[in-house]
N, C-alpha and C. Protein backbone atom coordinates (compact mmCIF):
# COMPACT_ATOMS: atom_id res chain seq x y z
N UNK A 1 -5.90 -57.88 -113.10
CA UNK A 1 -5.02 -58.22 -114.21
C UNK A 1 -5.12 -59.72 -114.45
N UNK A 2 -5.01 -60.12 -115.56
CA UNK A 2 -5.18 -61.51 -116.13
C UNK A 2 -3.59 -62.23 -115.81
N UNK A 3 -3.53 -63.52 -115.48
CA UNK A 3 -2.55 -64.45 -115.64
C UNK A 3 -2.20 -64.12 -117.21
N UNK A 4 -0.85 -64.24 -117.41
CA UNK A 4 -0.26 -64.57 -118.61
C UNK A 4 -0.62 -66.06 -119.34
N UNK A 5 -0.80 -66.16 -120.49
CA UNK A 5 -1.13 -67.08 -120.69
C UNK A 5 0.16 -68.22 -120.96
N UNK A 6 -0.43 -69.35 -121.51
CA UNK A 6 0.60 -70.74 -121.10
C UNK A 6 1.62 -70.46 -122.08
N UNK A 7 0.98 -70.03 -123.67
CA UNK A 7 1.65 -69.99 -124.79
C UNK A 7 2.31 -68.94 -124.77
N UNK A 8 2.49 -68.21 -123.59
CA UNK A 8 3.34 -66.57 -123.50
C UNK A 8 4.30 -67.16 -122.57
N UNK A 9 3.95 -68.03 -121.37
CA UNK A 9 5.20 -68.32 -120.93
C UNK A 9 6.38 -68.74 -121.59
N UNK A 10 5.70 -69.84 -122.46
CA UNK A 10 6.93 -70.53 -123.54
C UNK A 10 7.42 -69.73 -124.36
N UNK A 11 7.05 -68.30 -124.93
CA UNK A 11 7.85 -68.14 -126.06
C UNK A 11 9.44 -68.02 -125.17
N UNK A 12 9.80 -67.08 -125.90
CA UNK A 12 11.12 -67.47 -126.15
C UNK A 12 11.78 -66.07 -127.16
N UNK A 13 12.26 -65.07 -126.49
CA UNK A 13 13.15 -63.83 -126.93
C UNK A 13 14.40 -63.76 -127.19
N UNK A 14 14.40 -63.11 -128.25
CA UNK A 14 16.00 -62.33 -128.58
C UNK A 14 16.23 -61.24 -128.43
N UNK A 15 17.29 -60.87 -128.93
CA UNK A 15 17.68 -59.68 -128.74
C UNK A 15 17.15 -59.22 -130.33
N UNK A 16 17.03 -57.90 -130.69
CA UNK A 16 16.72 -58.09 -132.34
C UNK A 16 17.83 -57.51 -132.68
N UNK A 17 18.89 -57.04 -132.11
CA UNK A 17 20.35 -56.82 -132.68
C UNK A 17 21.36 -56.38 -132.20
N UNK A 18 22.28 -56.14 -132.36
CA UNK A 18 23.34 -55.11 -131.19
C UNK A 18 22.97 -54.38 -130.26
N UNK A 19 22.79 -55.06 -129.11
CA UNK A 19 21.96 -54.15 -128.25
C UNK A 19 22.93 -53.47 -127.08
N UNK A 20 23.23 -51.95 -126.84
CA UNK A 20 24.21 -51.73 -126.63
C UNK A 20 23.88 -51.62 -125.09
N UNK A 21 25.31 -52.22 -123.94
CA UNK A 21 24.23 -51.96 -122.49
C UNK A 21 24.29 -51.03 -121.58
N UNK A 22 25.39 -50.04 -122.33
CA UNK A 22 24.99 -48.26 -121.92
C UNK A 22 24.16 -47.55 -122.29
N UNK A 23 23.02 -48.05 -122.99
CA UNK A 23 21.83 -47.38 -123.63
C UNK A 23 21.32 -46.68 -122.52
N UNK A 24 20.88 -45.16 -122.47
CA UNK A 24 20.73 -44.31 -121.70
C UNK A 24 19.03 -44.91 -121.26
N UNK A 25 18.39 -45.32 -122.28
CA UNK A 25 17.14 -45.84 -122.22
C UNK A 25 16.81 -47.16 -121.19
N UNK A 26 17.83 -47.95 -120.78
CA UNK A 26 17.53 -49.28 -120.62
C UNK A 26 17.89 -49.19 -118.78
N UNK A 27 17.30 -49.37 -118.38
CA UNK A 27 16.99 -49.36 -116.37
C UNK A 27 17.87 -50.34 -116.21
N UNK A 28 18.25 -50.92 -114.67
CA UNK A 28 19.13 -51.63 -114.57
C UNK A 28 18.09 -53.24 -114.49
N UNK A 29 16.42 -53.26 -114.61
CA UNK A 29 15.99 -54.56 -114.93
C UNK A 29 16.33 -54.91 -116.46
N UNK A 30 16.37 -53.53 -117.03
CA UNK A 30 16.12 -54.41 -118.47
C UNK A 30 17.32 -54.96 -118.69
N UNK A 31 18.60 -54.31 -118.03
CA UNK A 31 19.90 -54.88 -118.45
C UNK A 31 20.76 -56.39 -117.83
N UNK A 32 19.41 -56.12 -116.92
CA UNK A 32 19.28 -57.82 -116.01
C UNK A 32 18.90 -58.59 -116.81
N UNK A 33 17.44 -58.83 -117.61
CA UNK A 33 17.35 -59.25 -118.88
C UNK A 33 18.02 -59.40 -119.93
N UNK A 34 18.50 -58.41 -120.12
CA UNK A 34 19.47 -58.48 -121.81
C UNK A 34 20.38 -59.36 -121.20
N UNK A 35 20.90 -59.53 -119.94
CA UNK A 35 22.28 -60.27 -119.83
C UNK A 35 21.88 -62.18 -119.44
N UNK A 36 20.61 -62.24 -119.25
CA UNK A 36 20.14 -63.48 -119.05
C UNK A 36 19.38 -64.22 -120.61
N UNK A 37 19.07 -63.34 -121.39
CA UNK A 37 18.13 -63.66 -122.98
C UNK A 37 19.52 -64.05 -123.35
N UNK A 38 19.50 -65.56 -123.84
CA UNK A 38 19.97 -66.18 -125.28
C UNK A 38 19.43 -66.70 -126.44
N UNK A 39 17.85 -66.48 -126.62
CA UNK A 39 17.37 -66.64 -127.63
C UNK A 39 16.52 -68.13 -127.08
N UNK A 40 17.37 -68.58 -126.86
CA UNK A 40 16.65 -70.17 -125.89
C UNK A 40 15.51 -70.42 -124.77
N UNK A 41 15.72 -69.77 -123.64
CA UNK A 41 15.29 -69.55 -122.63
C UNK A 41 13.47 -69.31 -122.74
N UNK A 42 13.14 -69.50 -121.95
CA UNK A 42 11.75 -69.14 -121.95
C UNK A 42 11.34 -68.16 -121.25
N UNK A 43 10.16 -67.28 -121.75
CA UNK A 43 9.70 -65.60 -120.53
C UNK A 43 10.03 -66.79 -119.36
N UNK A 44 9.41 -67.56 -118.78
CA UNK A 44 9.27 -67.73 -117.75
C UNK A 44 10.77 -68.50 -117.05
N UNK A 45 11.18 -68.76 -117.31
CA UNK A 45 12.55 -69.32 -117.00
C UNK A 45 13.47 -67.84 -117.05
N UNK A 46 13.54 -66.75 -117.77
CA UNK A 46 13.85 -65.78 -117.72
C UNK A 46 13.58 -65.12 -116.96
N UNK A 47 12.52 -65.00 -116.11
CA UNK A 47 11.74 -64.16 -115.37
C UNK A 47 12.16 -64.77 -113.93
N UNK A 48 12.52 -66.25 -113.45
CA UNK A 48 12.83 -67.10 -112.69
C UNK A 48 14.12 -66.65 -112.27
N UNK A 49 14.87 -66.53 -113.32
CA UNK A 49 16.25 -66.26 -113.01
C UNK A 49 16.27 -65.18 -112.91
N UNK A 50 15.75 -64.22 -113.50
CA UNK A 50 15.94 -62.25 -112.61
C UNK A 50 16.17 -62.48 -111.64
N UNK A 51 15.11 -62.92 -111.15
CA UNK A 51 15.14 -63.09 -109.45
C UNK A 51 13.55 -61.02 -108.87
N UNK A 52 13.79 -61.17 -110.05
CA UNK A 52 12.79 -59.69 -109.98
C UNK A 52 11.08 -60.28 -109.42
N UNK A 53 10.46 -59.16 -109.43
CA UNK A 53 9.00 -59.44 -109.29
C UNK A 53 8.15 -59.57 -110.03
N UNK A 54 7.21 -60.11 -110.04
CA UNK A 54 6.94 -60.29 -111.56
C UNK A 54 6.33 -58.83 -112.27
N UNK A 55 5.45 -58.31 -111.46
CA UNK A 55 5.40 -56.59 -111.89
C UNK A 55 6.40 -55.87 -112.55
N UNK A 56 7.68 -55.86 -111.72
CA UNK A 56 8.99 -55.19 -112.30
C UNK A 56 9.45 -55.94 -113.62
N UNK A 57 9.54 -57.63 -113.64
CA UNK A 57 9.07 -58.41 -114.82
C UNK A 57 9.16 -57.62 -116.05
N UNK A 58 7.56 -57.71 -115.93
CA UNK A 58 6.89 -57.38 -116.60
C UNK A 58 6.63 -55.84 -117.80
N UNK A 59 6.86 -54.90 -116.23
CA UNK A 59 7.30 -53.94 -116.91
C UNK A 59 8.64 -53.51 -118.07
N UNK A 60 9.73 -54.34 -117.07
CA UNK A 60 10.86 -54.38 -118.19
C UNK A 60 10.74 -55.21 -120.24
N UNK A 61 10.12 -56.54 -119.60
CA UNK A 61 9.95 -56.85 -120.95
C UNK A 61 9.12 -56.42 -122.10
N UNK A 62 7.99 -55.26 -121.22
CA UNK A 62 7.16 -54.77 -121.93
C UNK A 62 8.06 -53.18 -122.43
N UNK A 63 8.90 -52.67 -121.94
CA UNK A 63 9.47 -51.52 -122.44
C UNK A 63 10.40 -52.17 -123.48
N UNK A 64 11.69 -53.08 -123.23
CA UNK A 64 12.43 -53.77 -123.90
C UNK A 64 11.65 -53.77 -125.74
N UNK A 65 10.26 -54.84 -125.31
CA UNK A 65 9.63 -54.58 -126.49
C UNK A 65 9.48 -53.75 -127.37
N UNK A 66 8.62 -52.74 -126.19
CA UNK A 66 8.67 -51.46 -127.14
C UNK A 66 9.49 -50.75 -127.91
N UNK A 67 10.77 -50.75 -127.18
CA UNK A 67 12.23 -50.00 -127.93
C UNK A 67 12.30 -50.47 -129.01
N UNK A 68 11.81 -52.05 -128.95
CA UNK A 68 12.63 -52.81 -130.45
C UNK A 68 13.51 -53.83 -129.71
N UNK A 69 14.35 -53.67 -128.54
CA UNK A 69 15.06 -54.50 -128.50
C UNK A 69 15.29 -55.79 -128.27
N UNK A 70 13.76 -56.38 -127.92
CA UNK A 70 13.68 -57.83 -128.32
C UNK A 70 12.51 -58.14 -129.36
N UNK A 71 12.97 -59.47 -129.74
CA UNK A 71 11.61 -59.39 -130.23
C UNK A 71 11.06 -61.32 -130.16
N UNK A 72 10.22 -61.98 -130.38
CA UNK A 72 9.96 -63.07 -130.37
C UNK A 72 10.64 -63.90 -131.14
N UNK A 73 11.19 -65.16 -130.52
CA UNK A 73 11.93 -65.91 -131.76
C UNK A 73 10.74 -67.00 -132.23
N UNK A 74 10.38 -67.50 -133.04
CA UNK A 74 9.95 -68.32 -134.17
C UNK A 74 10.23 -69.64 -133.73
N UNK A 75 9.26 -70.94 -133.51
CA UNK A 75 9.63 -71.98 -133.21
C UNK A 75 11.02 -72.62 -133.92
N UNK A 76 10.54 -72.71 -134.76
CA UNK A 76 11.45 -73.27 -136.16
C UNK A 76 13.18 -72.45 -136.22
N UNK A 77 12.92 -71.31 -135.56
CA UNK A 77 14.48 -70.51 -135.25
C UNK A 77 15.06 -70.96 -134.29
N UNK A 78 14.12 -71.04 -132.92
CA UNK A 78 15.00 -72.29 -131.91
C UNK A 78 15.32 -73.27 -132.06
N UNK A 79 14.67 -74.41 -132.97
CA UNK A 79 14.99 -75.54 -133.06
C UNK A 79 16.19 -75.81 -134.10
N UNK A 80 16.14 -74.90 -134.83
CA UNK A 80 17.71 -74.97 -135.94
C UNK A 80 18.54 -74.13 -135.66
N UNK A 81 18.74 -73.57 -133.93
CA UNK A 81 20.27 -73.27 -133.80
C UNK A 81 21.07 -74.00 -133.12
């Protein structure tokens, strides 16, 4: 498996909307995530503070994705909140 790259550590996730945290769908990593994402934070500073592995990581932010329930924030969206 490849290292993540530099410009993937930095982005930077939201939530993409009411994300509810009894969702029958969401494991107890992803809800470790949802409760650490403020839109600010970086994957990797996010991933720091789980305290998870990066495998388990990984897997969560990659399902999260998939659902919809995050999605990438936009340089220009971090810097004007």
């Amino acid at each position: 498996m490849s290292k993540p790259s530099a410009s993937f550590k930095m982005r930077v996730f939201r939530c993409s909307g009411d994300v509810p945290k009894n969702d029958h769908r969401l494991d107890d990593d992803m809800v470790k995530i949802l409760n650490i994402l403020d839109g600010r934070k970086s994957i990797a500073s996010i991933a720091f503070a789980s305290g998870m592995t990066m495998s388990d990581f990984q897997r969560a932010i990659k399902n999260l994705i998939a659902l919809d329930l995050i999605e990438a924030a936009e340089p220009d969206e971090i810097l004007s909140e």
